[in-house]
Protein backbone atom coordinates (compact mmCIF):
# COMPACT_ATOMS: atom_id res chain seq x y z
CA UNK A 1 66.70 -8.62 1.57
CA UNK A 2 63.52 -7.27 2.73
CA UNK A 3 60.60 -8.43 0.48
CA UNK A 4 58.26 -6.63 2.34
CA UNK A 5 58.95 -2.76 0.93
CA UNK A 6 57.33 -2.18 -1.79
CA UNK A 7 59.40 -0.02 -4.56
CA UNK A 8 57.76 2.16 -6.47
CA UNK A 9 58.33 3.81 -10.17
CA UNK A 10 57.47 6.45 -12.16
CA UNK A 11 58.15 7.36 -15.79
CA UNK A 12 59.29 11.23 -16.55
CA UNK A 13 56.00 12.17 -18.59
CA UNK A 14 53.59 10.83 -15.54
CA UNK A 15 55.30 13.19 -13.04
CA UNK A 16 55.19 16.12 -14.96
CA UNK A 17 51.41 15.48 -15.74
CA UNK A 18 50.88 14.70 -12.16
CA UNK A 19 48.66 17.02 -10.40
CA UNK A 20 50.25 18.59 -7.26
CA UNK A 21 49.24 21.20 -4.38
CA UNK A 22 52.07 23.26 -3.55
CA UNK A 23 53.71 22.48 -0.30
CA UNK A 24 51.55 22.96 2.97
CA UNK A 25 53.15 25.36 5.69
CA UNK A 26 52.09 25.40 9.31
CA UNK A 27 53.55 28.84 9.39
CA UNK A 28 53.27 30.53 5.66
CA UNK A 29 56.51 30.59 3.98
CA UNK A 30 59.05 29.45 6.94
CA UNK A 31 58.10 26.22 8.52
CA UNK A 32 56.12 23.70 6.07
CA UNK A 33 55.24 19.90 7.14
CA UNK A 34 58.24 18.15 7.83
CA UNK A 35 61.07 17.70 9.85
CA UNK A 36 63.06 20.87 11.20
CA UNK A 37 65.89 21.63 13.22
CA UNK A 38 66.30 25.09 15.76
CA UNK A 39 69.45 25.53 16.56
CA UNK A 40 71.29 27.96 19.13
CA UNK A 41 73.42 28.42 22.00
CA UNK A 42 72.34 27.72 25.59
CA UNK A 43 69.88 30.30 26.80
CA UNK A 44 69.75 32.52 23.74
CA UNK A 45 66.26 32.21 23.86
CA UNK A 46 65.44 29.31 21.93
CA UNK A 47 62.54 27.92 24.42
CA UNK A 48 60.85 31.08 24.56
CA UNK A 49 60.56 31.32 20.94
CA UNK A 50 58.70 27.95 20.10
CA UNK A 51 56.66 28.85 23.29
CA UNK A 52 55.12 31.44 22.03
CA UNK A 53 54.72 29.58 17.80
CA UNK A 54 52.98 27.09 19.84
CA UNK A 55 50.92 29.22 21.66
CA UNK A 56 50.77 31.42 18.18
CA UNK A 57 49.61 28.53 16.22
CA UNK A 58 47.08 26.70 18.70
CA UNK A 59 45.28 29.92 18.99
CA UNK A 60 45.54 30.50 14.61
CA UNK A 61 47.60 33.93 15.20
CA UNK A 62 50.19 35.15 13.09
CA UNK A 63 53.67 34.96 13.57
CA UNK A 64 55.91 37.98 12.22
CA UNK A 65 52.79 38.70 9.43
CA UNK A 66 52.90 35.62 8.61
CA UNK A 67 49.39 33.26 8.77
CA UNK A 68 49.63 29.91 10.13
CA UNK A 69 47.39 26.78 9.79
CA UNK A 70 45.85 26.16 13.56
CA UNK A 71 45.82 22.97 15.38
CA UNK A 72 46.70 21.12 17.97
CA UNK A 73 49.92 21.15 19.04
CA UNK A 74 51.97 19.19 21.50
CA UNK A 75 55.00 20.47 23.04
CA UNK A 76 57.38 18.10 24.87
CA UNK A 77 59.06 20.37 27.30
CA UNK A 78 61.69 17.86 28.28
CA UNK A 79 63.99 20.29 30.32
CA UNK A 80 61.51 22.71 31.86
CA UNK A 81 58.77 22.34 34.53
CA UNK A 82 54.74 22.93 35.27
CA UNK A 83 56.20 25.96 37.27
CA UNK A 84 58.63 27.50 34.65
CA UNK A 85 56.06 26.59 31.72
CA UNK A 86 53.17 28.46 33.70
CA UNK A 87 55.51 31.53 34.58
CA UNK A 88 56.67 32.14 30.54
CA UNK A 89 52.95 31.68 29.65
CA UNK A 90 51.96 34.09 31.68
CA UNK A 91 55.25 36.88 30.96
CA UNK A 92 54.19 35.98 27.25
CA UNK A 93 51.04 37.32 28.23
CA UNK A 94 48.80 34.90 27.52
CA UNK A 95 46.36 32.02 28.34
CA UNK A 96 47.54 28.45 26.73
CA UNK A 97 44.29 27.16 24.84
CA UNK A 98 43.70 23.79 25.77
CA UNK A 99 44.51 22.98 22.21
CA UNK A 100 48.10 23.38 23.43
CA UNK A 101 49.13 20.34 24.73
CA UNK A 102 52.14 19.45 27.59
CA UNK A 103 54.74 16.61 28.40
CA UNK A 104 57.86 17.20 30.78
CA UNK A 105 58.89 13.20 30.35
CA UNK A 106 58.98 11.35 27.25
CA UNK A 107 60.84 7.81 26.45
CA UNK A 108 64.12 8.11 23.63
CA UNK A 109 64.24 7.68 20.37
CA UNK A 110 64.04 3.70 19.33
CA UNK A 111 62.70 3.28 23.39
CA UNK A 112 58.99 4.22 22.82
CA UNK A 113 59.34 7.74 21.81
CA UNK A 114 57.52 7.26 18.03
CA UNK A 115 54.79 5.15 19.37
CA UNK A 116 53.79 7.46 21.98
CA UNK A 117 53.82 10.35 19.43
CA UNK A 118 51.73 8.71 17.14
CA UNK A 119 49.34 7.82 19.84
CA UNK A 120 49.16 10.78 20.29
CA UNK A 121 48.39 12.11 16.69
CA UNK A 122 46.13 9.12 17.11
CA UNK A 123 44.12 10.68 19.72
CA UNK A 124 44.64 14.08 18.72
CA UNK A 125 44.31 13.97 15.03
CA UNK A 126 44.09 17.70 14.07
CA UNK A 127 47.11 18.10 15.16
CA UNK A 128 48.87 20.20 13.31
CA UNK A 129 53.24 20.85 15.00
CA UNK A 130 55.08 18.51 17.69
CA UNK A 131 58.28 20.83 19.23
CA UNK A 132 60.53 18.52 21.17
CA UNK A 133 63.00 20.57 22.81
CA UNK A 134 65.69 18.76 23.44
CA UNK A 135 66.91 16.62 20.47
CA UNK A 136 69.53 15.35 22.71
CA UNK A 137 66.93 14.55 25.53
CA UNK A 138 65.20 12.05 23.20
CA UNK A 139 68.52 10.21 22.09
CA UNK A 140 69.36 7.33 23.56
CA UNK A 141 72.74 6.43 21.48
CA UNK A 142 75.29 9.09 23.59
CA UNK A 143 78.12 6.59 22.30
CA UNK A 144 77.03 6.16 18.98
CA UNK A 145 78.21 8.72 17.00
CA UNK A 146 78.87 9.42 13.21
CA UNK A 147 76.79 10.35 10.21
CA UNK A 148 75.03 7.31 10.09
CA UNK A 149 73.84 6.99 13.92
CA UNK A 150 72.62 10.77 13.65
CA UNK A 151 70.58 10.22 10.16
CA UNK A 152 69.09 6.69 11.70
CA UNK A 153 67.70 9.25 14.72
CA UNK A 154 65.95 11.54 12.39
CA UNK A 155 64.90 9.18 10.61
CA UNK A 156 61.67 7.53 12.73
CA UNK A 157 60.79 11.37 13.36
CA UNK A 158 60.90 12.00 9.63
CA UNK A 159 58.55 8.71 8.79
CA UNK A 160 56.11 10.47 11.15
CA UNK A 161 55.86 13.66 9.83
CA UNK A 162 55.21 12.10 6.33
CA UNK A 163 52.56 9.73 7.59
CA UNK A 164 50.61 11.97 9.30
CA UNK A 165 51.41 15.31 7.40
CA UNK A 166 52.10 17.40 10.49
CA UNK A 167 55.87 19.47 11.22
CA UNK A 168 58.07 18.45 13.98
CA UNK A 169 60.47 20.96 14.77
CA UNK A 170 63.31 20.03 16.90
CA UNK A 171 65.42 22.46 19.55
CA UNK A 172 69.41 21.60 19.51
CA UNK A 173 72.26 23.58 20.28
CA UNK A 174 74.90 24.96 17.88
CA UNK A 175 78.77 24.45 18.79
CA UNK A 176 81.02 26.90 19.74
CA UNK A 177 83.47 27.70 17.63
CA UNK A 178 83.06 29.86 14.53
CA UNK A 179 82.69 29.25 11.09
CA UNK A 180 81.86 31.06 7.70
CA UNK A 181 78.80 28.96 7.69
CA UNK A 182 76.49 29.20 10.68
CA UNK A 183 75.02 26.05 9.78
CA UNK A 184 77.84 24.33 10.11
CA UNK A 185 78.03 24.95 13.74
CA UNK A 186 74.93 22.76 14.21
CA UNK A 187 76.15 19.92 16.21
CA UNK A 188 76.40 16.66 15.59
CA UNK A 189 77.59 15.52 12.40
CA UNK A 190 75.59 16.62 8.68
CA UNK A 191 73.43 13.28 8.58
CA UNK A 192 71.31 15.53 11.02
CA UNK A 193 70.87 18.52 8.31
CA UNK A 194 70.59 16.15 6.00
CA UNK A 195 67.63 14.40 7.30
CA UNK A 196 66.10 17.59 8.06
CA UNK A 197 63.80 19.54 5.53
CA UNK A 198 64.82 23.21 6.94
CA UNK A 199 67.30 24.62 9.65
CA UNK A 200 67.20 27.59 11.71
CA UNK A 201 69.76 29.07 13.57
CA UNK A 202 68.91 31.71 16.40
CA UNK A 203 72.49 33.41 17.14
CA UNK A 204 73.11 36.86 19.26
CA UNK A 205 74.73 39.81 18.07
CA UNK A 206 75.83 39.83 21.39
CA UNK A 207 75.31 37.72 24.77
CA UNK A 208 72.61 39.81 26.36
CA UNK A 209 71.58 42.00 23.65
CA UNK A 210 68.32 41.27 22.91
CA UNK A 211 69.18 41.29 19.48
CA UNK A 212 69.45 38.02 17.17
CA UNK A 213 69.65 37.04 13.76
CA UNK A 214 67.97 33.84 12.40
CA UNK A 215 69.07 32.16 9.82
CA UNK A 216 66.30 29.67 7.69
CA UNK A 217 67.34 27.40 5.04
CA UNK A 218 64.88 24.38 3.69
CA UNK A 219 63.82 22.68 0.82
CA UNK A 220 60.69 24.43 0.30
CA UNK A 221 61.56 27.45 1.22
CA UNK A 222 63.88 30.65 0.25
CA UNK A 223 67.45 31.46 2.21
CA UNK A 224 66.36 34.34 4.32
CA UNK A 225 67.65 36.17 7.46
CA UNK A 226 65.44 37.60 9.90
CA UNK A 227 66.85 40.01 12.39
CA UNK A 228 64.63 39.91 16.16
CA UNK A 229 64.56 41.97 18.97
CA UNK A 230 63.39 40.26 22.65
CA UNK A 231 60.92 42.59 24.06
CA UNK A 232 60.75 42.82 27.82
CA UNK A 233 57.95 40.14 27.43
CA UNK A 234 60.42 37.57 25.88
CA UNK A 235 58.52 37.92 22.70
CA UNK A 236 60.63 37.66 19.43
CA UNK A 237 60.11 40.38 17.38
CA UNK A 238 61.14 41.31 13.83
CA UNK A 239 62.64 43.86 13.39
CA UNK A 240 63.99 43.24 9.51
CA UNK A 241 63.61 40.59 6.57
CA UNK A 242 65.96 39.80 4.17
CA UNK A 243 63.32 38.79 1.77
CA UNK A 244 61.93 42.21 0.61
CA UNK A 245 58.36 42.86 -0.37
CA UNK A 246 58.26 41.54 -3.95
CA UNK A 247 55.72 43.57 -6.88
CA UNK A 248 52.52 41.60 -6.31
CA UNK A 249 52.32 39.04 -9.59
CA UNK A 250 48.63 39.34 -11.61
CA UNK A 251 48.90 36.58 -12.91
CA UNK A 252 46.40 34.73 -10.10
CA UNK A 253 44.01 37.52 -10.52
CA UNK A 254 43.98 37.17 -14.15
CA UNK A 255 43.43 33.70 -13.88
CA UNK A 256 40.74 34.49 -11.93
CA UNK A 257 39.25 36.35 -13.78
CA UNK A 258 39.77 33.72 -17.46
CA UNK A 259 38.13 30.83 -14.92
CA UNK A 260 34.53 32.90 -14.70
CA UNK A 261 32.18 30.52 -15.32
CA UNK A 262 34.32 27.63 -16.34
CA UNK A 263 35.68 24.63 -14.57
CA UNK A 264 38.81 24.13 -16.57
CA UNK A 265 40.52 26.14 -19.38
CA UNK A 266 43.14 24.41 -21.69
CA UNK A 267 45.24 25.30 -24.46
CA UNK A 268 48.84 25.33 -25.57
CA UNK A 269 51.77 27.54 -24.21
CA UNK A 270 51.26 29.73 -27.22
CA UNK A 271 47.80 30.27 -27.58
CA UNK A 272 47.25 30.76 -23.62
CA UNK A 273 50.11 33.66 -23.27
CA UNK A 274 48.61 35.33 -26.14
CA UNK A 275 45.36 35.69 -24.49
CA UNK A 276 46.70 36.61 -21.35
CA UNK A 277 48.70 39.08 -22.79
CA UNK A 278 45.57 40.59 -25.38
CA UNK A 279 42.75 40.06 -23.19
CA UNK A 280 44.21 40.20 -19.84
CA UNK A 281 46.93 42.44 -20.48
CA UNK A 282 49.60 39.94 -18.48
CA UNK A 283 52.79 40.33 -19.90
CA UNK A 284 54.03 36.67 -19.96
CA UNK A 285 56.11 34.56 -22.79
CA UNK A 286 54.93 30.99 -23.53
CA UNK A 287 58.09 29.86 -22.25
CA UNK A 288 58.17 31.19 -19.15
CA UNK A 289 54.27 30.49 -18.83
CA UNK A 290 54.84 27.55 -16.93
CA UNK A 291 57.52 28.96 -14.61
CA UNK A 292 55.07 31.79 -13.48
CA UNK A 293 52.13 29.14 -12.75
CA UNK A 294 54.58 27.22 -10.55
CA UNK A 295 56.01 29.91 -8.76
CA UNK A 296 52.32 31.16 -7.92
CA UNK A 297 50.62 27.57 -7.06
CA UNK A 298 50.05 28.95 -3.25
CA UNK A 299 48.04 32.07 -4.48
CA UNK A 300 46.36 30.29 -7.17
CA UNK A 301 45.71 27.09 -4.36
CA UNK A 302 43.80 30.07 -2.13
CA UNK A 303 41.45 31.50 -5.09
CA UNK A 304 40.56 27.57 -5.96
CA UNK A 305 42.49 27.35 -9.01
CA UNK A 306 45.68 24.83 -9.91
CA UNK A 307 47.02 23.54 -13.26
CA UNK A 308 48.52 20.67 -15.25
CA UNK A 309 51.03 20.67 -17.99
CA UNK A 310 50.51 17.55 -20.64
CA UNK A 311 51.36 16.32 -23.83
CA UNK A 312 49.05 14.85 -26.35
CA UNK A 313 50.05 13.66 -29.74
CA UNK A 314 53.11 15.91 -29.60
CA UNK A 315 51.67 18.74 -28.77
CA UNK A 316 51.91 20.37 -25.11
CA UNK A 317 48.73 21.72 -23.50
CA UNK A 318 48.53 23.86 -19.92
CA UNK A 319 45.35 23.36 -18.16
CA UNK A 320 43.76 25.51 -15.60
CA UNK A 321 40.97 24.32 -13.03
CA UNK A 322 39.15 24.27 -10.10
CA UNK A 323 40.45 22.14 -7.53
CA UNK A 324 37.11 20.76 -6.15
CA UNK A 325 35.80 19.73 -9.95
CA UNK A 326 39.36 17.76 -10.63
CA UNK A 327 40.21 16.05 -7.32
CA UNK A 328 36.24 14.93 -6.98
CA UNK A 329 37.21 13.55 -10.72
CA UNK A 330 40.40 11.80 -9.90
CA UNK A 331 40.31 11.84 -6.52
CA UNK A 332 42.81 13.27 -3.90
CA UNK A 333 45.83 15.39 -5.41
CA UNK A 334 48.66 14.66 -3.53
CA UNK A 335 50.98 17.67 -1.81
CA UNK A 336 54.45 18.46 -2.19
CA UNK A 337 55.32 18.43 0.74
């Protein structure tokens, strides 16, 4: 037995009194810090499409709408050249920042490969998104296969991405044949979904279409289908979302608005829906109060505000703040992510 980990508990009512940020996302909404997996055929256009997120996201552009958190980012470009890298920049029509960084070698997984990443993140520590593209240029075990052997590779990337809260998002293929579940054409066996926090899969309506559907599934994130369109600079573009523009929630605002001139605001479920609903004019229940704060931590993270749900002597209390007051009182929240 190894005496050397450390395990860790905690009891029900500390976790829900915990305070947590809401998950970070390098791109909003799609791909959060973590471990991810891109999957599709040969030359559907995989390359070209984390080319240009990691040109996108060095440079602190949008991608489809969507903000992303700039950085550095390193690309390991494992089966392309200077040449071929230098001709998509330019047909992408742009300059690569020199935040943008390059590798055409690496070492394997369990052969180097984590140590020189993390020197990396080391030298480079605003980094932000490491795409390797291949997965199966980094493995080293081509005869050892099984659910176990592909978990056990994910599983040093995964230990990075947690230590040094950045994304990794890896480029694999899917298999051929056809099955009700796209995701299920990944290959390799499910220790690799398993391991990963979201999958994408890029597949063509047609070889040579220009048109593709992908397919995003995670554990911070919402099942949604994006269908793109290749323009005649290689550039993905959407062209529909599955997730529809939702009515914008208040509730943020309103919060907002209660916080003027306080650093927190407390009361119980009761009391707090009944003002929001008489002063504030926020239709809410006091049982779904703390189902509508959850599901809007992101909005209330960007106007400074989170909250806390607690108990004391029986009786359960929501608290509202402002994040700089509580974290400089008990120091640094941690993330979900």
């Amino acid at each position: 037995m190894d005496s050397s980990h450390r395990v860790a508990y905690i009891d029900g009512k500390t976790l829900m009194e915990k305070i947590v940020m809401p998950a970070e996302f390098i791109i909003e909404d799609l791909l959060g810090k973590g471990l991810h997996i891109l999957a599709g055929a040969p030359k559907v256009g995989k390359s070209w499409m984390v080319l240009w997120f990691c040109l996108q996201i060095a440079k602190g552009e949008p991608i489809w709408g969507m903000p992303v958190k700039q950085g550095e980012v390193l690309y390991l470009a494992l089966e392309d050249h200077e040449n071929r890298l230098q001709e998509r920049i330019i047909l992408l029509g742009d300059d690569a920042p020199a935040s943008l960084h390059f590798s055409f070698s690496y070492p394997t997984l369990g052969n180097g490969l984590e140590e020189e990443i993390e020197k990396f993140l080391r030298a480079y520590p605003q980094t932000v998104l490491v795409v390797i593209d291949t997965l199966q240029m980094i493995r080293s075990n081509i005869f050892e296969y099984g659910y176990a052997a592909d978990y056990k590779d994910m599983a040093g990337l995964k230990e990075i991405t947690k230590k040094y809260q950045i994304a990794i998002l890896l480029v694999h293929h899917l298999r051929k044949d056809e099955t009700g579940d796209v995701f299920q054409r990944i290959s390799g066996t499910v220790g690799i979904q398993g391991a990963a926090d979201s999958c994408f899969t890029l597949v063509e309506d047609k070889r040579g279409s220009g048109k593709a559907l992908l397919s995003c599934i995670g554990r911070d994130i919402a099942y949604r289908e994006i269908s793109l369109r290749r323009t005649e600079n290689q550039i993905w573009e959407l062209t529909e979302d599955s997730i529809e523009e939702k009515e914008k929630d208040l509730l943020p605002e309103k919060i907002a608005e209660l916080m003027e001139g306080r650093f927190f605001f407390e009361a119980p479920p009761t009391e707090f829906a009944e003002l929001l609903r008489d002063s504030y004019r926020i239709d809410v229940s006091h049982l779904t109060l703390l189902k509508r704060l959850d599901q809007n931590r992101h909005a209330l993270k960007k106007l400074g505000f989170s909250f806390q749900s607690r108990k004391s002597n029986g009786t359960r209390y929501i608290k509202i703040f402002r994040i700089e007051e509580e974290i400089g009182t008990v120091g640094t929240a941690e993330t979900g992510a």
